[in-house]
C-alpha atoms as a PDB file:
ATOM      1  CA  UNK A   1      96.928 191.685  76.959  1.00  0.00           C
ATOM      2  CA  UNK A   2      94.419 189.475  78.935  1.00  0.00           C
ATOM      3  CA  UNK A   3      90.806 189.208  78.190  1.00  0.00           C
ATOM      4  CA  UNK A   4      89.864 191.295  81.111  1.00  0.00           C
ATOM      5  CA  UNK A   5      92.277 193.885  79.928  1.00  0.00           C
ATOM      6  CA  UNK A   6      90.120 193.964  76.707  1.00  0.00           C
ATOM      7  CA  UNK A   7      86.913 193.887  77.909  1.00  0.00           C
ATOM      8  CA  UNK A   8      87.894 196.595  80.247  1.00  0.00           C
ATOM      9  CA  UNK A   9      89.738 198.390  77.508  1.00  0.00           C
ATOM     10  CA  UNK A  10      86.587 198.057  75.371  1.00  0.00           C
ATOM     11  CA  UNK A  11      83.865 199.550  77.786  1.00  0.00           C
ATOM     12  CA  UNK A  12      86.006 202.323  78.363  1.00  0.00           C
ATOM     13  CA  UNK A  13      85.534 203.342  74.570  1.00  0.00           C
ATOM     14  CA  UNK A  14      82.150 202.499  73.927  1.00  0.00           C
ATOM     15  CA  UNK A  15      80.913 204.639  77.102  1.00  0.00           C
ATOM     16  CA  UNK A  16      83.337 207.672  75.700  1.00  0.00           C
ATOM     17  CA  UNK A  17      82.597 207.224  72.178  1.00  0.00           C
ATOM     18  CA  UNK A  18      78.364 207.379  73.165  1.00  0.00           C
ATOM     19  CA  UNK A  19      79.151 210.709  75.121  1.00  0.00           C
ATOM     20  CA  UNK A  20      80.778 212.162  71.966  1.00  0.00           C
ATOM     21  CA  UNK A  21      77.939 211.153  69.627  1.00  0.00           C
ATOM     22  CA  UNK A  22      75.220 212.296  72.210  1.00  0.00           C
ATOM     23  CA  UNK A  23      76.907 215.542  72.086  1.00  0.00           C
ATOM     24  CA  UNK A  24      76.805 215.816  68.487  1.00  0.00           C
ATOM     25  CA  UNK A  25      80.215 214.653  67.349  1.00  0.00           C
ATOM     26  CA  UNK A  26      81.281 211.901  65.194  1.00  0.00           C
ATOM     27  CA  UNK A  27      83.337 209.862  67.202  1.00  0.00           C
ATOM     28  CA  UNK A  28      84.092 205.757  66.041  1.00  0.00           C
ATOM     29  CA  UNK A  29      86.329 203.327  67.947  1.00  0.00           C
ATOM     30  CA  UNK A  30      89.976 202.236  65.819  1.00  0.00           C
ATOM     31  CA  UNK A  31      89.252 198.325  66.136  1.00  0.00           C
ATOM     32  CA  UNK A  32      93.723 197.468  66.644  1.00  0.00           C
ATOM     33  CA  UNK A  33      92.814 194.067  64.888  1.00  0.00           C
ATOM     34  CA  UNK A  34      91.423 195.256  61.380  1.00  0.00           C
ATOM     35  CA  UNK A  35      93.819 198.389  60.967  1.00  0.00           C
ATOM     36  CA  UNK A  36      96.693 195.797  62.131  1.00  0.00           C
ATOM     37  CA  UNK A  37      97.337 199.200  64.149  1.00  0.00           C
ATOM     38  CA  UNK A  38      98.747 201.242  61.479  1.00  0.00           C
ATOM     39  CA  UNK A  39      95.947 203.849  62.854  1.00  0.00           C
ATOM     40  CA  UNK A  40      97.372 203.937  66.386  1.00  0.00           C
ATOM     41  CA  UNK A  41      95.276 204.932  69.090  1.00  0.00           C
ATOM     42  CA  UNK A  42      91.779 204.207  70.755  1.00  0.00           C
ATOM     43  CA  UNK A  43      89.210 206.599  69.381  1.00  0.00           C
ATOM     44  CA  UNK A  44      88.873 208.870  66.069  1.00  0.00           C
ATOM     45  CA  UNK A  45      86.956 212.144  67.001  1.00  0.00           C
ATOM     46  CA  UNK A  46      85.238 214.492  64.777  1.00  0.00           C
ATOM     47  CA  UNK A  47      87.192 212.361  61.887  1.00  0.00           C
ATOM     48  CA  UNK A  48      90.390 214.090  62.460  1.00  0.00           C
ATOM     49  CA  UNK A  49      91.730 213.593  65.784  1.00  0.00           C
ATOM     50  CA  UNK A  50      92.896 209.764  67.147  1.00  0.00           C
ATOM     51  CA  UNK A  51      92.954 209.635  70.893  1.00  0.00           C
ATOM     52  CA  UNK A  52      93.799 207.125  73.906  1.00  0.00           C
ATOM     53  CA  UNK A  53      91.267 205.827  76.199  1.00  0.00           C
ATOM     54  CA  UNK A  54      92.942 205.164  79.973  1.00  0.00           C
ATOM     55  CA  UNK A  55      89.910 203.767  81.672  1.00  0.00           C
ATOM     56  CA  UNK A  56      90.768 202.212  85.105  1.00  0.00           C
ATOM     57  CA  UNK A  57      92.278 202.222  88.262  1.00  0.00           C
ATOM     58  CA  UNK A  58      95.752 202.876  87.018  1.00  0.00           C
ATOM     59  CA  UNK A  59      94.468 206.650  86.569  1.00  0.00           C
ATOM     60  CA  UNK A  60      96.359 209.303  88.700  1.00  0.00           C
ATOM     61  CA  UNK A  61      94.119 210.402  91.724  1.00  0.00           C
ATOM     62  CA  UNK A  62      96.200 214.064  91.231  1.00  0.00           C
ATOM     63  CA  UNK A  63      94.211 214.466  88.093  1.00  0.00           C
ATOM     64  CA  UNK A  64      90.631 214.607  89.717  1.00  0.00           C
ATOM     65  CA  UNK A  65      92.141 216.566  92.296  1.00  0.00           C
ATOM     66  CA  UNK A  66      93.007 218.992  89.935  1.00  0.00           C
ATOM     67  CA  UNK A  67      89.301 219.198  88.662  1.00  0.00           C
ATOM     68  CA  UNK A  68      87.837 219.298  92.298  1.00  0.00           C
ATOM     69  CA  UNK A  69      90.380 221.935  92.653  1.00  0.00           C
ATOM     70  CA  UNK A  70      88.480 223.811  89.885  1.00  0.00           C
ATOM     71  CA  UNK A  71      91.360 223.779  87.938  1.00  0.00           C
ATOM     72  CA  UNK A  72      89.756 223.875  84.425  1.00  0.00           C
ATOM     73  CA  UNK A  73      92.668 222.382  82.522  1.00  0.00           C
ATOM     74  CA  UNK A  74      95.514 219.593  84.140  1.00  0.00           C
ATOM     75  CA  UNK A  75      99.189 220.882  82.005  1.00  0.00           C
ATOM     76  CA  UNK A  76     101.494 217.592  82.433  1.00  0.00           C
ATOM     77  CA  UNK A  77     105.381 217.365  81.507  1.00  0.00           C
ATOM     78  CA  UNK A  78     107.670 214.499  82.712  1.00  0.00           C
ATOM     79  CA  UNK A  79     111.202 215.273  83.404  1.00  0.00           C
ATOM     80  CA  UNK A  80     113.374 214.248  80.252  1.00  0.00           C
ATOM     81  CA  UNK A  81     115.879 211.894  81.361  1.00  0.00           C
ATOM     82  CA  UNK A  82     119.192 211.456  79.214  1.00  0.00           C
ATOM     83  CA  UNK A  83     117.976 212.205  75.516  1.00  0.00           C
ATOM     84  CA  UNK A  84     114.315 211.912  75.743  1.00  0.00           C
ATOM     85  CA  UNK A  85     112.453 215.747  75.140  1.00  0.00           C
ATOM     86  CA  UNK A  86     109.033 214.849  76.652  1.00  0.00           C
ATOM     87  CA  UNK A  87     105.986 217.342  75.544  1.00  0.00           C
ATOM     88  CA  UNK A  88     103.567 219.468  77.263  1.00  0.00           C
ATOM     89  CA  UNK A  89     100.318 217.833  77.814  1.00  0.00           C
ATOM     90  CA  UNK A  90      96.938 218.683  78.440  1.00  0.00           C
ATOM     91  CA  UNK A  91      94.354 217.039  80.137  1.00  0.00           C
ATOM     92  CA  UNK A  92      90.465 218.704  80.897  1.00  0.00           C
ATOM     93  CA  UNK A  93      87.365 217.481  82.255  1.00  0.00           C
ATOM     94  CA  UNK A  94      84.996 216.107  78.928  1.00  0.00           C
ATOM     95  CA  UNK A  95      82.358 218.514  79.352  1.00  0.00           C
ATOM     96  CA  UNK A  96      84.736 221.372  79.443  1.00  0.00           C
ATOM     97  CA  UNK A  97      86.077 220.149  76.160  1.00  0.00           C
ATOM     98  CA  UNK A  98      82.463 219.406  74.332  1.00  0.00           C
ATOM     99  CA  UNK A  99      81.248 222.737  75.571  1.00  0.00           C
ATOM    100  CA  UNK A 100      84.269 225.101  74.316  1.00  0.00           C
ATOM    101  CA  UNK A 101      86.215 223.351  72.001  1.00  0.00           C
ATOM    102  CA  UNK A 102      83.489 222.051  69.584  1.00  0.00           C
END
């Protein structure tokens, strides 16, 4: 991964992980280089939850359009080729999250 990767990588989770403590949750970055990633992930929320941080251009346009939509929740499930069983997934807007999930 390049420096600008990292840097990139890194804003991403500083700007979520603000949002979740201005909002009253504990929320700390997982630093990959001091747990030698044996905590995978980006983010630990509310001290239970680990979570990945895609911040970028590389995001799917289809899931804002979902939001502007005023879909209130994005369900996601790639086709399983051969052997591989993919799982549901579910993405929603931040606010929608903070204000009835926590």
């Amino acid at each position: 991964m390049g420096k600008m990767q990292r840097n990139k990588g890194y804003i991403g989770e500083h700007e979520l992980v603000g949002i979740l403590r201005d909002a009253g949750v504990s929320a700390d970055r997982i630093a990959q280089l001091e747990t030698d990633k044996i905590r995978k992930g980006d983010v630990l929320v509310a001290d239970v939850w680990k979570g990945s941080v895609k911040y970028g251009n590389h995001v799917p346009q289809f899931i804002y359009d979902a939001k502007e939509n005023g879909e209130e929740m994005l369900f996601l499930r790639k086709i399983a080729r051969k052997s591989r069983g993919y799982k549901w997934l579910v993405c929603m807007d931040l606010d929608f999250f903070l204000e009835k999930f926590l």
